[in-house]
PDB file of N, CA and C in Angstrom:
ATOM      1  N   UNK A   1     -16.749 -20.597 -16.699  1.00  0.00           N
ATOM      2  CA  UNK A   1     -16.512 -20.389 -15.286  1.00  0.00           C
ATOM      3  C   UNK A   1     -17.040 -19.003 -14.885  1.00  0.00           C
ATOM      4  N   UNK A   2     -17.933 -18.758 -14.085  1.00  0.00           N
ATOM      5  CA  UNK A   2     -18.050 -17.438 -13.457  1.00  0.00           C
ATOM      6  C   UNK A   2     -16.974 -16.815 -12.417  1.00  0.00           C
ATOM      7  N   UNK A   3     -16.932 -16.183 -12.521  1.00  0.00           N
ATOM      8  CA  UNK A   3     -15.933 -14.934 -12.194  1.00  0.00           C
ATOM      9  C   UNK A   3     -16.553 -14.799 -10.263  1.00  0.00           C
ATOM     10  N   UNK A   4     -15.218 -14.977  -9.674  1.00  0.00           N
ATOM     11  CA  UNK A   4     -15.203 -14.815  -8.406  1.00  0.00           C
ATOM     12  C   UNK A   4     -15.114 -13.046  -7.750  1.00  0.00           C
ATOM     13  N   UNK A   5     -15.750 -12.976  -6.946  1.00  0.00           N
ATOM     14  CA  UNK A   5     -15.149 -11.507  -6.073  1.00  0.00           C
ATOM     15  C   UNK A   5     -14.122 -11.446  -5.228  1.00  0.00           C
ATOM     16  N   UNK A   6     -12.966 -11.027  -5.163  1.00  0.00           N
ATOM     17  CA  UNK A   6     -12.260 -10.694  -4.804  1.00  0.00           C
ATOM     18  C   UNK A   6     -11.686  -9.430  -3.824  1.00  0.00           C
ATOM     19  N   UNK A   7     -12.045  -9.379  -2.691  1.00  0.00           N
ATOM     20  CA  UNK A   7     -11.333  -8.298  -1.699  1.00  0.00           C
ATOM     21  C   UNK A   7      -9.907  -7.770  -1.629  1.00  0.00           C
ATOM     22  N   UNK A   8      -9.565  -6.393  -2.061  1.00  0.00           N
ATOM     23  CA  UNK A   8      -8.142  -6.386  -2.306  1.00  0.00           C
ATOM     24  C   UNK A   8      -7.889  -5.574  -1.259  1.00  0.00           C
ATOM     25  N   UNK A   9      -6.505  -5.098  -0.657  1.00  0.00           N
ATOM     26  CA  UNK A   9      -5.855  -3.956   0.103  1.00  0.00           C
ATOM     27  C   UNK A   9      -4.939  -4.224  -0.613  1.00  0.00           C
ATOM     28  N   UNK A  10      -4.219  -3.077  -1.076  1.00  0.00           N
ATOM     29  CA  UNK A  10      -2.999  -2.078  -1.645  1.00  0.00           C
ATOM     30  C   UNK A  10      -2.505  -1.836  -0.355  1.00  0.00           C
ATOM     31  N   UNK A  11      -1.297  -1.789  -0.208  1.00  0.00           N
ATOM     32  CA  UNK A  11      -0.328  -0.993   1.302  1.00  0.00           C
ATOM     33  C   UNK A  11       1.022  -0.735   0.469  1.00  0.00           C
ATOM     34  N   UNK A  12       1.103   0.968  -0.031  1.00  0.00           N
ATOM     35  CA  UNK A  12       2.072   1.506  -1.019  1.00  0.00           C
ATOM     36  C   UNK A  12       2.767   2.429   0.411  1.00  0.00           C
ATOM     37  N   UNK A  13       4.111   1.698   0.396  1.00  0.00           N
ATOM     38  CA  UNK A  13       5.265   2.436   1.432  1.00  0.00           C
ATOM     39  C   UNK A  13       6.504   2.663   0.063  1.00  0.00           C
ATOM     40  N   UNK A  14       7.102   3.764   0.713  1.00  0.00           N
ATOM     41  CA  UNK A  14       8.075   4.969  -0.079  1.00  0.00           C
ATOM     42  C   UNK A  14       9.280   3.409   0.077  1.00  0.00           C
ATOM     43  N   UNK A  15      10.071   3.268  -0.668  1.00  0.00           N
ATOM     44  CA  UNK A  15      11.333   2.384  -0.318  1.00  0.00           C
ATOM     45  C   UNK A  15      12.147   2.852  -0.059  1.00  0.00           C
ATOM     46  N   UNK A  16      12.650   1.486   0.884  1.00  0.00           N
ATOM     47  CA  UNK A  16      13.713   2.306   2.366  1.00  0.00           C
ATOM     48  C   UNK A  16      14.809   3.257   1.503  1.00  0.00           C
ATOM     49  N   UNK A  17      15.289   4.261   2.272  1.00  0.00           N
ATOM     50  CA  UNK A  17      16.173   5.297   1.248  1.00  0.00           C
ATOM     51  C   UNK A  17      15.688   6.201   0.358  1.00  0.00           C
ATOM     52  N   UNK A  18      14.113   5.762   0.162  1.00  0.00           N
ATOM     53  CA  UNK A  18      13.263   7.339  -0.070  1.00  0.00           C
ATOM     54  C   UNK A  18      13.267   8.261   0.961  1.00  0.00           C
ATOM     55  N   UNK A  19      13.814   9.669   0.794  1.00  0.00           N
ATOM     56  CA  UNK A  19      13.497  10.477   1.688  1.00  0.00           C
ATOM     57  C   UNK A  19      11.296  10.541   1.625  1.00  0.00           C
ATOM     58  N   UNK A  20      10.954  10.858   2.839  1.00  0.00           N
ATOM     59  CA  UNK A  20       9.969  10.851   3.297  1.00  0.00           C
ATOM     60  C   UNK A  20       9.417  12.129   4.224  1.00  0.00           C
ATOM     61  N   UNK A  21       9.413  13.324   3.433  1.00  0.00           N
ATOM     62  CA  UNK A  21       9.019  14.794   4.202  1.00  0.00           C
ATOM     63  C   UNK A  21       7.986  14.939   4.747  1.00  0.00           C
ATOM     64  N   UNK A  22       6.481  13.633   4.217  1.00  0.00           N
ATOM     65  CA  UNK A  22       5.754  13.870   5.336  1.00  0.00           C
ATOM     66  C   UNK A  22       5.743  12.735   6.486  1.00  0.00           C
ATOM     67  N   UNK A  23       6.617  11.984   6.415  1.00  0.00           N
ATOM     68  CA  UNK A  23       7.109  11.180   8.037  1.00  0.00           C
ATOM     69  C   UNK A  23       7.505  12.037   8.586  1.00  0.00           C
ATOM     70  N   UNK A  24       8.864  12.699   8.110  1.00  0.00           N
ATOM     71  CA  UNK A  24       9.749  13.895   8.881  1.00  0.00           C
ATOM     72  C   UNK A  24       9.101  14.948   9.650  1.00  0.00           C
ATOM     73  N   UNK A  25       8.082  15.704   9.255  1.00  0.00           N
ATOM     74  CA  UNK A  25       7.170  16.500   9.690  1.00  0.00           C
ATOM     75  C   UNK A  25       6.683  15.778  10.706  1.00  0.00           C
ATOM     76  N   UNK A  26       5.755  14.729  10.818  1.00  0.00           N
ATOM     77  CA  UNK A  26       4.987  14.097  11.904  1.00  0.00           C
ATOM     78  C   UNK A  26       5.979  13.468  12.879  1.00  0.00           C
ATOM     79  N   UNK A  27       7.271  13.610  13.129  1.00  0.00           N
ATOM     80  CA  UNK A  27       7.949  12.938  13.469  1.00  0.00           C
ATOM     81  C   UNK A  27       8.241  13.981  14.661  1.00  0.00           C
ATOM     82  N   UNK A  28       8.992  15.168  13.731  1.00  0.00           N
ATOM     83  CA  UNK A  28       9.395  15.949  14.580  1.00  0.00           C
ATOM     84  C   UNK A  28       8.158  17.204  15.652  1.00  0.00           C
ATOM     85  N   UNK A  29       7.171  16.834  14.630  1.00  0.00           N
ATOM     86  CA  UNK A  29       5.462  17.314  15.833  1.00  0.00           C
ATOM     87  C   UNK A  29       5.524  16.291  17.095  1.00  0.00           C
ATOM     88  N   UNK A  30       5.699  15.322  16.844  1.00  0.00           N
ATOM     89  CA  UNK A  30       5.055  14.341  18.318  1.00  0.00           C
ATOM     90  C   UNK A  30       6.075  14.855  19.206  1.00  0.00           C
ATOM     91  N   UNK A  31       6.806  14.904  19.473  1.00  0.00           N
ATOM     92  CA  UNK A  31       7.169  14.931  21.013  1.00  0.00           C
ATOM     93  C   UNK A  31       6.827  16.491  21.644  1.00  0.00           C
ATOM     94  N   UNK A  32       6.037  17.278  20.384  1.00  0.00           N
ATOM     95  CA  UNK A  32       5.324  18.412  20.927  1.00  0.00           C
ATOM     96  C   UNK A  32       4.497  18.095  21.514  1.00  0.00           C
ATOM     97  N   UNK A  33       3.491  17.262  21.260  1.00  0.00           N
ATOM     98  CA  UNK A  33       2.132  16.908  21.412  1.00  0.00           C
ATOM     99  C   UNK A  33       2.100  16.106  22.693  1.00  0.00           C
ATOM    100  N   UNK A  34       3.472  15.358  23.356  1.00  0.00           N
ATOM    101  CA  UNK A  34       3.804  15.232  24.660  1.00  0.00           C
ATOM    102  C   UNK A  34       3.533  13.835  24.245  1.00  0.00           C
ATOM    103  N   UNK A  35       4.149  13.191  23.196  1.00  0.00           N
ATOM    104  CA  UNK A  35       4.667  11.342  22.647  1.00  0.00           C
ATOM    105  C   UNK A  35       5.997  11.789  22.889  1.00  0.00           C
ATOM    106  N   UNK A  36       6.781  10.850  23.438  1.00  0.00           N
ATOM    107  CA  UNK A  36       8.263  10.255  23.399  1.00  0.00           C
ATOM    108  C   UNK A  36       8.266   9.030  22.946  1.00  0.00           C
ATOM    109  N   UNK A  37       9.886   8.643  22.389  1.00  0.00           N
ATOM    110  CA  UNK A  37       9.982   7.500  22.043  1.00  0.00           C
ATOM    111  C   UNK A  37       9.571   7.007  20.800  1.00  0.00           C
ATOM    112  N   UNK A  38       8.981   7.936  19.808  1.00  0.00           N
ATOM    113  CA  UNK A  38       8.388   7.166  18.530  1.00  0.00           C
ATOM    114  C   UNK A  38       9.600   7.739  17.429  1.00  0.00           C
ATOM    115  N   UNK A  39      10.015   7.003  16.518  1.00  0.00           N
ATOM    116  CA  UNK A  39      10.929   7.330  15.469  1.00  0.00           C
ATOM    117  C   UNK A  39      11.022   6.628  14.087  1.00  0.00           C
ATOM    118  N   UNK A  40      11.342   7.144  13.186  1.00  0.00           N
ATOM    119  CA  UNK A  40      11.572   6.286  12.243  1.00  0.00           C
ATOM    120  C   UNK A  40      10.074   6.288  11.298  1.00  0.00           C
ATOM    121  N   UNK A  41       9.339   7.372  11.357  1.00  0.00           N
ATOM    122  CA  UNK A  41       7.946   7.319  11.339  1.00  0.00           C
ATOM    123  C   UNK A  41       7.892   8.087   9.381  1.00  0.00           C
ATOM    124  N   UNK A  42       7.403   6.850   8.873  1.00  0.00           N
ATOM    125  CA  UNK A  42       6.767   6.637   7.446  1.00  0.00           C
ATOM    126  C   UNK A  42       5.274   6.567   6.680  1.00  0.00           C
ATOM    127  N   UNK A  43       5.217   6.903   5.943  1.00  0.00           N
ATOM    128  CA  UNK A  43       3.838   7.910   5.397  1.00  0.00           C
ATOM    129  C   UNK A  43       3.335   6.559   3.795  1.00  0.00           C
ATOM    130  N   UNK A  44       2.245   6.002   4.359  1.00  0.00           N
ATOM    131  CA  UNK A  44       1.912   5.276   2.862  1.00  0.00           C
ATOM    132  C   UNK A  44       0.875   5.803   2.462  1.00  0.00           C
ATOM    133  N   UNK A  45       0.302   5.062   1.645  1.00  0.00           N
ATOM    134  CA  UNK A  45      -1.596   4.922   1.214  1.00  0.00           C
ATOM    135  C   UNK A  45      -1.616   3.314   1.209  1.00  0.00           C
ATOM    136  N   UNK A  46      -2.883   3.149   1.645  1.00  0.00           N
ATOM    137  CA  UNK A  46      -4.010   2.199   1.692  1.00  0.00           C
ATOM    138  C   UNK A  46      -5.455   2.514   0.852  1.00  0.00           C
ATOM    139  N   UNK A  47      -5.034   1.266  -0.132  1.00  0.00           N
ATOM    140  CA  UNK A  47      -6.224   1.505  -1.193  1.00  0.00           C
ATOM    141  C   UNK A  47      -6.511  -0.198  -1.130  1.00  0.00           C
ATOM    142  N   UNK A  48      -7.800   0.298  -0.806  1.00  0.00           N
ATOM    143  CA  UNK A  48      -9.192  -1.378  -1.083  1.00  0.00           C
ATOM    144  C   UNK A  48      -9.697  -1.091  -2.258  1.00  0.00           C
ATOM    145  N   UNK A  49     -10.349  -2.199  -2.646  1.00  0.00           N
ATOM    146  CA  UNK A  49     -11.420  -2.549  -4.058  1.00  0.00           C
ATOM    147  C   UNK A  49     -11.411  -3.658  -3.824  1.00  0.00           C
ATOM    148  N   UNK A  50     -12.557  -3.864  -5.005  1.00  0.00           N
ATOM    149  CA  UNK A  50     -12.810  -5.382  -5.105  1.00  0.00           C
ATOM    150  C   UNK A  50     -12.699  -5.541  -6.779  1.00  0.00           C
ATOM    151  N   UNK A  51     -12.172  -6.986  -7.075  1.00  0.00           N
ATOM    152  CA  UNK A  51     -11.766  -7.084  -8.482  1.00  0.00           C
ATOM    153  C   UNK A  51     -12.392  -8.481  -8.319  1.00  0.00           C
ATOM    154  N   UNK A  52     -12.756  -8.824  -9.456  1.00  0.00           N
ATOM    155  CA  UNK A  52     -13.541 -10.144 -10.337  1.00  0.00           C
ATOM    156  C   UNK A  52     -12.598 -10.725 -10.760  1.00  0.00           C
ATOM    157  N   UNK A  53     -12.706 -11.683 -10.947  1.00  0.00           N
ATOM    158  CA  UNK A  53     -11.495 -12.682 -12.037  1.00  0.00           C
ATOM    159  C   UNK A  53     -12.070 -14.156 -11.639  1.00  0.00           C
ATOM    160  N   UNK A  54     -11.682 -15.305 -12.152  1.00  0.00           N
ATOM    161  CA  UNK A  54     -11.831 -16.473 -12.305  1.00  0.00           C
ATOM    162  C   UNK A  54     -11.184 -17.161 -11.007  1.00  0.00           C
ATOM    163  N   UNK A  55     -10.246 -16.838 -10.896  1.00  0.00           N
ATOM    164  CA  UNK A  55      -8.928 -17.175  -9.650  1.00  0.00           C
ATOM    165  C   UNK A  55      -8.939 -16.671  -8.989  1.00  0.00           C
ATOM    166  N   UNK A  56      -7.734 -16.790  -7.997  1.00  0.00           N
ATOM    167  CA  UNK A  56      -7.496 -15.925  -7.028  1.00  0.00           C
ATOM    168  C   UNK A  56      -6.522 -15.833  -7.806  1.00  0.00           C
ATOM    169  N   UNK A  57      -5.287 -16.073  -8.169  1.00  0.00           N
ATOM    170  CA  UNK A  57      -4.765 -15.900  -8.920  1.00  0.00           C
ATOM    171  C   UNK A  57      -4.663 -15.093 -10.265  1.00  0.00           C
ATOM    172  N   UNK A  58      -5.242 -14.988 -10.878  1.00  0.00           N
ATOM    173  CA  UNK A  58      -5.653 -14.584 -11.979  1.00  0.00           C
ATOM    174  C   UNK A  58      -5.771 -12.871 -11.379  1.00  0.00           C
ATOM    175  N   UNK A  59      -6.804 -12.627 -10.305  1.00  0.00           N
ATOM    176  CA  UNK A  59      -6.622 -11.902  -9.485  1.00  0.00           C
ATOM    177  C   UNK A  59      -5.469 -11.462  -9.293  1.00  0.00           C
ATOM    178  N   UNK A  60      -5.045 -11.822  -8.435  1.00  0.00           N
ATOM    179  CA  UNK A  60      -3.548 -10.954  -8.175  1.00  0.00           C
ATOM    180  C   UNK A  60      -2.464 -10.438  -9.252  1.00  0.00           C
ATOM    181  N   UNK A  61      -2.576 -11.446 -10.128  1.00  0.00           N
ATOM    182  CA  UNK A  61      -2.001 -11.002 -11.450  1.00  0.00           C
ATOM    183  C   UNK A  61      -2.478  -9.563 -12.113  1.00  0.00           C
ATOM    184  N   UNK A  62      -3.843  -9.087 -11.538  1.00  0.00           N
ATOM    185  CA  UNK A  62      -4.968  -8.277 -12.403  1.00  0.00           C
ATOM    186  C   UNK A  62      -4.083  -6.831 -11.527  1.00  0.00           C
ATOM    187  N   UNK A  63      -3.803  -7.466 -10.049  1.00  0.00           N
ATOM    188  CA  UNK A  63      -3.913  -6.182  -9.267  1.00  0.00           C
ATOM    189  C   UNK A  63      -2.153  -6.016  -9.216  1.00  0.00           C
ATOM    190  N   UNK A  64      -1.186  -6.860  -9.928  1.00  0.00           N
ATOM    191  CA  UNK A  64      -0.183  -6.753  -9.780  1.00  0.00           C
ATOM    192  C   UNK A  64       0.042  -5.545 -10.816  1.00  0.00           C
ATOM    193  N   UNK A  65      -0.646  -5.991 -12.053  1.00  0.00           N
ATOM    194  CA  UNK A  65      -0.368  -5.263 -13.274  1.00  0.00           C
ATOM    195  C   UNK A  65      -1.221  -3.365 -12.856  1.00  0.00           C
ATOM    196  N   UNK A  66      -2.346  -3.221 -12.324  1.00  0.00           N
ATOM    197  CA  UNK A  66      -2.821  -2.234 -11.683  1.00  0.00           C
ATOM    198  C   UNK A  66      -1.655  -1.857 -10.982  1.00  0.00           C
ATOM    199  N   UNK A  67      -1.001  -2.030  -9.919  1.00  0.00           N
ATOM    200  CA  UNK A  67      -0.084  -1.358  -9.391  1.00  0.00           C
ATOM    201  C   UNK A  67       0.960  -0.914  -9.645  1.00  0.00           C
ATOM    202  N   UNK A  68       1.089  -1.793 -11.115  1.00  0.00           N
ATOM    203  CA  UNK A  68       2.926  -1.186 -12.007  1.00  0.00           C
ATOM    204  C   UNK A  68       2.493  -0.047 -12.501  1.00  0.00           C
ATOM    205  N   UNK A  69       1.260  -0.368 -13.173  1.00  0.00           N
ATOM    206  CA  UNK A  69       1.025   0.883 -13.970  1.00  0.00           C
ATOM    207  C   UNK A  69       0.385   2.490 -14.200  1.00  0.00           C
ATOM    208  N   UNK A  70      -0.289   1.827 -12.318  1.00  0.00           N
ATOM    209  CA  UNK A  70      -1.305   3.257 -11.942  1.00  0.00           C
ATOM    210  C   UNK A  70      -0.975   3.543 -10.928  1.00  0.00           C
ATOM    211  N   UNK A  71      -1.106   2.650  -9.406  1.00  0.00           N
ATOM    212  CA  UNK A  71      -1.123   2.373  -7.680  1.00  0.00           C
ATOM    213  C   UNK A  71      -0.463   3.196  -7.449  1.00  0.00           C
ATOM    214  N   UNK A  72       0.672   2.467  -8.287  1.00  0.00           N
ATOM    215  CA  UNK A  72       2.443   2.683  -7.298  1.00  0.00           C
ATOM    216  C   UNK A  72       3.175   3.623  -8.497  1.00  0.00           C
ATOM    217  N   UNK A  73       4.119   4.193  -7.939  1.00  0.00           N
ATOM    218  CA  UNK A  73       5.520   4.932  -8.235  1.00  0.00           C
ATOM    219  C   UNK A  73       6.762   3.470  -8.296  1.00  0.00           C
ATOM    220  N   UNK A  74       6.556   2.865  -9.303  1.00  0.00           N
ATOM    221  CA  UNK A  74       7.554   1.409  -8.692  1.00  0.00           C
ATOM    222  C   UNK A  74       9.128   1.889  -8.398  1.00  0.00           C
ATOM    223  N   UNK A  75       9.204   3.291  -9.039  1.00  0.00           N
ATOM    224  CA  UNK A  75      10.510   3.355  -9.324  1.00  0.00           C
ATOM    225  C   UNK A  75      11.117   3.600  -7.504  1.00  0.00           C
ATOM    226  N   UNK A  76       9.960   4.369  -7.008  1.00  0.00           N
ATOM    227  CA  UNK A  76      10.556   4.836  -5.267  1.00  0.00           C
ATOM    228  C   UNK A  76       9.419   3.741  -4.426  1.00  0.00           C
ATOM    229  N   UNK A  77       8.661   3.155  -5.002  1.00  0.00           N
ATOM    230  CA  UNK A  77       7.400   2.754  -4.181  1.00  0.00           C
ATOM    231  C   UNK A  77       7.447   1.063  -4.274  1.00  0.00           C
ATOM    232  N   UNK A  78       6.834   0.674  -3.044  1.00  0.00           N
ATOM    233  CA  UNK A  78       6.600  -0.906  -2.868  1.00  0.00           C
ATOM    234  C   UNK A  78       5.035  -0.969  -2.690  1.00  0.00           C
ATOM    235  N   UNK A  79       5.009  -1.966  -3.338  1.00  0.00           N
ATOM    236  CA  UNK A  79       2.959  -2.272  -2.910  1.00  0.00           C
ATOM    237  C   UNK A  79       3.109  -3.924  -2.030  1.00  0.00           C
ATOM    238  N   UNK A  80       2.464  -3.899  -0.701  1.00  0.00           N
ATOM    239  CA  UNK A  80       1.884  -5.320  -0.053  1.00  0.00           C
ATOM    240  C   UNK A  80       0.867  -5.250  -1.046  1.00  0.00           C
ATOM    241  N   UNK A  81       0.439  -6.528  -1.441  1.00  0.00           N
ATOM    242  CA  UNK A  81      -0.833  -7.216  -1.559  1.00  0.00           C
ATOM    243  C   UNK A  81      -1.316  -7.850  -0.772  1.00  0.00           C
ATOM    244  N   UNK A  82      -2.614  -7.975  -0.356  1.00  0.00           N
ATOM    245  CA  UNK A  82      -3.628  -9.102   0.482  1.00  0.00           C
ATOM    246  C   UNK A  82      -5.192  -8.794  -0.099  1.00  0.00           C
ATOM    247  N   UNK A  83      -5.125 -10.240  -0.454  1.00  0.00           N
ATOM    248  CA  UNK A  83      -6.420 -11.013  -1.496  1.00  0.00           C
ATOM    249  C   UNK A  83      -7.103 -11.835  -0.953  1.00  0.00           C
ATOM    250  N   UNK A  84      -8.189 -11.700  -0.882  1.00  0.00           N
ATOM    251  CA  UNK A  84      -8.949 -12.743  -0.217  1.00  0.00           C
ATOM    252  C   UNK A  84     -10.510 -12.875  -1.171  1.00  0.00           C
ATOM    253  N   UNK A  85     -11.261 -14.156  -0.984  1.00  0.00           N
ATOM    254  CA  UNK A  85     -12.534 -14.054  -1.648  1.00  0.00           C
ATOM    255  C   UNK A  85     -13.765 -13.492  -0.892  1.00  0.00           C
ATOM    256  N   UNK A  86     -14.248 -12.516  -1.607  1.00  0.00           N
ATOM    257  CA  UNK A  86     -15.292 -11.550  -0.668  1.00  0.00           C
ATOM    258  C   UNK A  86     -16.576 -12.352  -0.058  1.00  0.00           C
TER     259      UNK A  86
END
């Protein structure tokens, strides 16, 4: 079987009850900057690549194991996945 391409996005947010010092900072700037009304404001990373594998499946499995062990902080951190074929 040849090996498919795969389009990935990573979306790594702090989990709820992580304190978050650089939300806090941007939080308490905006209503300098003359924004009202915004709150509750949280800080991720967004990481793309593209990964090969047979599946799509197989895939996600590839990028699940990437994110336990490199991506993410699992212990304070959550990763979205979204996979698609390139």
């Amino acid at each position: 079987m040849t090996p498919m391409t795969f389009d990935v996005q990573v979306e790594v947010q702090l989990r709820p009850g992580v304190a978050d010092p650089q939300g806090s900072t941007i939080e308490r700037a905006i209503p300098n900057l003359g924004f009202d009304g915004v709150s509750k404001v949280r800080v991720g990373k967004s990481i793309r690549f593209q990964v090969q594998a047979d599946t799509e499946d197989a895939a996600l499995n590839e990028v699940n194991q990437l994110c336990e062990r490199f991506l993410t902080n699992p212990v304070i951190e959550d990763a979205t996945i979204s996979i698609q074929a390139a």
